[in-house]
Protein backbone atom coordinates (compact mmCIF):
# COMPACT_ATOMS: atom_id res chain seq x y z
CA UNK A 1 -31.87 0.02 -2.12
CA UNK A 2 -31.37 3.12 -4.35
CA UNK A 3 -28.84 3.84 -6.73
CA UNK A 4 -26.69 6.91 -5.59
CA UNK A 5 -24.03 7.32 -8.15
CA UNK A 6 -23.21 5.29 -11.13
CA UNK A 7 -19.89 6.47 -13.13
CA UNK A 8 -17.48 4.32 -15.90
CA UNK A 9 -14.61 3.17 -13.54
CA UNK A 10 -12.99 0.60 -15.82
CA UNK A 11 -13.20 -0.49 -19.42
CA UNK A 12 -14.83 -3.90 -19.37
CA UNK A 13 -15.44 -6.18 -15.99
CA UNK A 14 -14.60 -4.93 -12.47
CA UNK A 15 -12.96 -8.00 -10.57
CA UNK A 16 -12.88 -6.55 -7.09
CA UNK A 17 -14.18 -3.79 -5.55
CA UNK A 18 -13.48 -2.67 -1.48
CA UNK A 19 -14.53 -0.06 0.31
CA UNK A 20 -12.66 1.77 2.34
CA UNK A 21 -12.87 4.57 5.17
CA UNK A 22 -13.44 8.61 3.94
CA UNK A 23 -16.03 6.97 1.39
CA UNK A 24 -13.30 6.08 -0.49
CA UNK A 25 -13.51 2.92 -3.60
CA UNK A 26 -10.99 1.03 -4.68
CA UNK A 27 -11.50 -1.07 -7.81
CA UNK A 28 -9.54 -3.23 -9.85
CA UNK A 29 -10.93 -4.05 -13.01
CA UNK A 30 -9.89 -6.65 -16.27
CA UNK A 31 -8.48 -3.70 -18.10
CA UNK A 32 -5.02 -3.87 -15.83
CA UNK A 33 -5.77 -1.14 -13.29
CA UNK A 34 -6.94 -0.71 -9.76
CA UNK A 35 -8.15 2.79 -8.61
CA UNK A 36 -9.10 4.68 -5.69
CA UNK A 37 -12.11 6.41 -6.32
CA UNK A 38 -14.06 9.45 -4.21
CA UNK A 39 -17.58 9.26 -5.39
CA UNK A 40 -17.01 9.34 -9.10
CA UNK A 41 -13.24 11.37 -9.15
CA UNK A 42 -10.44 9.15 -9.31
CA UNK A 43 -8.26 9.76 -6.71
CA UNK A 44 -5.03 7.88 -8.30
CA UNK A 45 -4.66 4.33 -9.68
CA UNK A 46 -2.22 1.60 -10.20
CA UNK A 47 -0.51 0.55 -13.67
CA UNK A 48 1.94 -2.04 -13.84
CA UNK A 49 4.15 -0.54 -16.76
CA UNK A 50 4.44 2.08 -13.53
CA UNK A 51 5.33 0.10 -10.69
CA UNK A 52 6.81 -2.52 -12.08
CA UNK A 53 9.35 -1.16 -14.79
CA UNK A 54 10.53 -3.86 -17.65
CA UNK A 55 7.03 -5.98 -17.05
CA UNK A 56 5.36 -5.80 -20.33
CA UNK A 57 1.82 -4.03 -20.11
CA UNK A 58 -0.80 -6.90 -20.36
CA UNK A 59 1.85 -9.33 -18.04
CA UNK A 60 -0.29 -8.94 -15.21
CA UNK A 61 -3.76 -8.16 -13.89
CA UNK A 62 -5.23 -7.09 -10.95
CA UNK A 63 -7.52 -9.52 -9.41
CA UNK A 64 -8.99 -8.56 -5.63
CA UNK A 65 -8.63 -5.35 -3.62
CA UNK A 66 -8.57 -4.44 -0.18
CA UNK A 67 -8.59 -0.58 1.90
CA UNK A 68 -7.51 -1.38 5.32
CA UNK A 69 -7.27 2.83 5.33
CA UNK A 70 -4.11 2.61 6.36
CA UNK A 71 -2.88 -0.05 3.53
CA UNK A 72 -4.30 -1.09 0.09
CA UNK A 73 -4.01 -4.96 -0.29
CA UNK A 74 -3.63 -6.86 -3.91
CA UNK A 75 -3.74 -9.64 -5.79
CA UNK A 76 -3.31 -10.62 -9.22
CA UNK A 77 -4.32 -13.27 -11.46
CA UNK A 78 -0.65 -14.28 -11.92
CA UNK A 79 -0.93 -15.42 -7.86
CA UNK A 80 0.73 -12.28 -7.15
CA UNK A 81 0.91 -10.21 -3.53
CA UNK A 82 1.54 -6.88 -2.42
CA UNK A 83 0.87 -4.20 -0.15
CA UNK A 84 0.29 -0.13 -0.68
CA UNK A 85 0.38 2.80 1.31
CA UNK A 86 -3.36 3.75 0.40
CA UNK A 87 -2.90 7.17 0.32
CA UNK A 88 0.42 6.93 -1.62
CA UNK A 89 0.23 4.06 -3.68
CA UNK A 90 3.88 3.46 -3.13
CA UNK A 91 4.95 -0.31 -2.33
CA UNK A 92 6.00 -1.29 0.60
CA UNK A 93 5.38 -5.12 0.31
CA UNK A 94 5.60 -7.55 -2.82
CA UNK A 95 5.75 -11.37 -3.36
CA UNK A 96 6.21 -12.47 -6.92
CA UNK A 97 3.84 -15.11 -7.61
CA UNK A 98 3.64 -15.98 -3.96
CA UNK A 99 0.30 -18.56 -5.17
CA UNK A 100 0.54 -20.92 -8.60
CA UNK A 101 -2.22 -19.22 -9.84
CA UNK A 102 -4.98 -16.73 -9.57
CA UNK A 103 -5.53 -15.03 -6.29
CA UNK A 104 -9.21 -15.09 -5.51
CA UNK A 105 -9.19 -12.65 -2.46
CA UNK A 106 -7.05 -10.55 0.12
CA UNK A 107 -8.09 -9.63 3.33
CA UNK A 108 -6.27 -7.61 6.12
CA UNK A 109 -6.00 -9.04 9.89
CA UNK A 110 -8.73 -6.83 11.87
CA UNK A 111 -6.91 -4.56 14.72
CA UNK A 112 -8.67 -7.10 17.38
CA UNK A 113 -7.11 -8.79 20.49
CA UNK A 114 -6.62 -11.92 18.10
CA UNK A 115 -5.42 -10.37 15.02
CA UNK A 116 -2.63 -8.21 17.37
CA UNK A 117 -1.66 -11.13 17.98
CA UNK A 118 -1.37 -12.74 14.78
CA UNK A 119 0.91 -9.49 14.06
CA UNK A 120 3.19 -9.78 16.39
CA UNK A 121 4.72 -6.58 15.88
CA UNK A 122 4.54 -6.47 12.74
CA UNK A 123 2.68 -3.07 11.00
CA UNK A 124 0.19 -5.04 8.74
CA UNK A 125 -1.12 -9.11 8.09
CA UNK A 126 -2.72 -9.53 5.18
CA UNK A 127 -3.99 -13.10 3.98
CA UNK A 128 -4.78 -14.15 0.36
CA UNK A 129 -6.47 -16.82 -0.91
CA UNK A 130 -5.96 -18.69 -4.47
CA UNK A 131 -7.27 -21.09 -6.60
CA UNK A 132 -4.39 -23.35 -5.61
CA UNK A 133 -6.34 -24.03 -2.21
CA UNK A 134 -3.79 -22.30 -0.27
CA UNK A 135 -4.20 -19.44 2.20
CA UNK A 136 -1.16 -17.50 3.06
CA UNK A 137 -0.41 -14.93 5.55
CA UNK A 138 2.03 -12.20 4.47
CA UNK A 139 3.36 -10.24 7.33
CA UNK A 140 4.49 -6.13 6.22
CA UNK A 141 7.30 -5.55 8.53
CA UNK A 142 6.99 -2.43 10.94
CA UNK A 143 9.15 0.50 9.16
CA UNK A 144 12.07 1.96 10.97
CA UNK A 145 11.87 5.35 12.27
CA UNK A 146 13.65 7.44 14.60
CA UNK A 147 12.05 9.37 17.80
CA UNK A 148 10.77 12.29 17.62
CA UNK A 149 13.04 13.27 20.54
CA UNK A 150 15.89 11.93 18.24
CA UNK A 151 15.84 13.83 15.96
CA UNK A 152 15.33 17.01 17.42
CA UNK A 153 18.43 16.65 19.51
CA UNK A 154 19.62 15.83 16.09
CA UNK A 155 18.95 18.75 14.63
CA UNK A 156 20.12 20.91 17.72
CA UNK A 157 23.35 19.48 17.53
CA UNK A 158 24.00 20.01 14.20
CA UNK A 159 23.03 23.81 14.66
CA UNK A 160 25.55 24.47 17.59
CA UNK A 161 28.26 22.28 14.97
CA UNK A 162 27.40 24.99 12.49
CA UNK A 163 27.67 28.09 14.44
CA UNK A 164 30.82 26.73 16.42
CA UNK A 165 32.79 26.01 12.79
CA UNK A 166 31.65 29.34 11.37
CA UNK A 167 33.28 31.15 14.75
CA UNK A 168 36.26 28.95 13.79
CA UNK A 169 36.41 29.90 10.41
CA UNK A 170 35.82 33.70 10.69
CA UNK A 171 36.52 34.84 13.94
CA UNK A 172 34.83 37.57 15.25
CA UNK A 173 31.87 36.04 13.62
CA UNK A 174 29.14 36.12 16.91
């Protein structure tokens, strides 16, 4: 094997480290942050003082990592769990010390026949793993969204609405 790039992505240990699709790194490290790297330019990163406002600083500590490329996957040494839109960062999922203790790993249900199933219409599965010998399977519920088709009749309708109140209000007006 030969080195290809070496860069200072944390200040002390690196916990976890995943990679992800688009050469893309994500690291979490003992210092309190996880980032997404592209070779050695970080992309963005997670602080807790940021996501979580009213946690002190130091209160918690990412532990393991995981780039599904859709989702970003965490767990902290608190037994902490949540879920990220990777490109984003912004939280969709999070379960307050959801183990007793550290969590040792995350990993993301594969996009196989089995792990469909295991979704069961659900957007995302992602299990984690602690030192309290427990494995747990937190399910991100699909988001909402209105059709395409929807919305565009939507959007039509509000148009003729407009034009149909301004020939009200000023007559003579088309």
């Amino acid at each position: 094997m030969k080195k290809t790039l070496e860069f200072k992505a944390h200040d002390g240990e690196i916990e976890d480290i995943a990679l992800g699709p688009d050469n893309k790194v994500v690291t979490a490290g003992r210092d309190f942050q996880c980032c997404v790297w592209q070779q050695d330019q970080l992309v963005t990163g997670l602080h807790w003082n940021e996501n979580l406002p009213g946690i002190p600083e130091k209160a918690y500590r990412y532990q393991a990592c995981r780039d599904s490329g859709t989702f970003l996957g965490l767990g902290t040494v608190t037994g902490s769990v949540a879920i990220h839109i990777a490109f984003s960062l912004q939280r969709l999922y999070y379960v307050k010390e959801a183990h007793g203790i550290v969590v040792t790993d995350v990993a993301f249900v594969p996009e196989s026949q089995c792990g469909r199933e295991l979704l069961a219409g659900n957007e995302a599965a992602l299990l984690s793993v602690a030192v309290d010998s427990r494995c747990k399977l937190h399910l991100l519920p699909s988001r909402r969204s209105l059709p395409v088709w929807l919305l565009l009749l939507l959007c039509a309708g509000l148009i003729v609405a407009a034009i149909l109140l301004l020939q009200f209000a000023f007559p003579g007006f088309l």
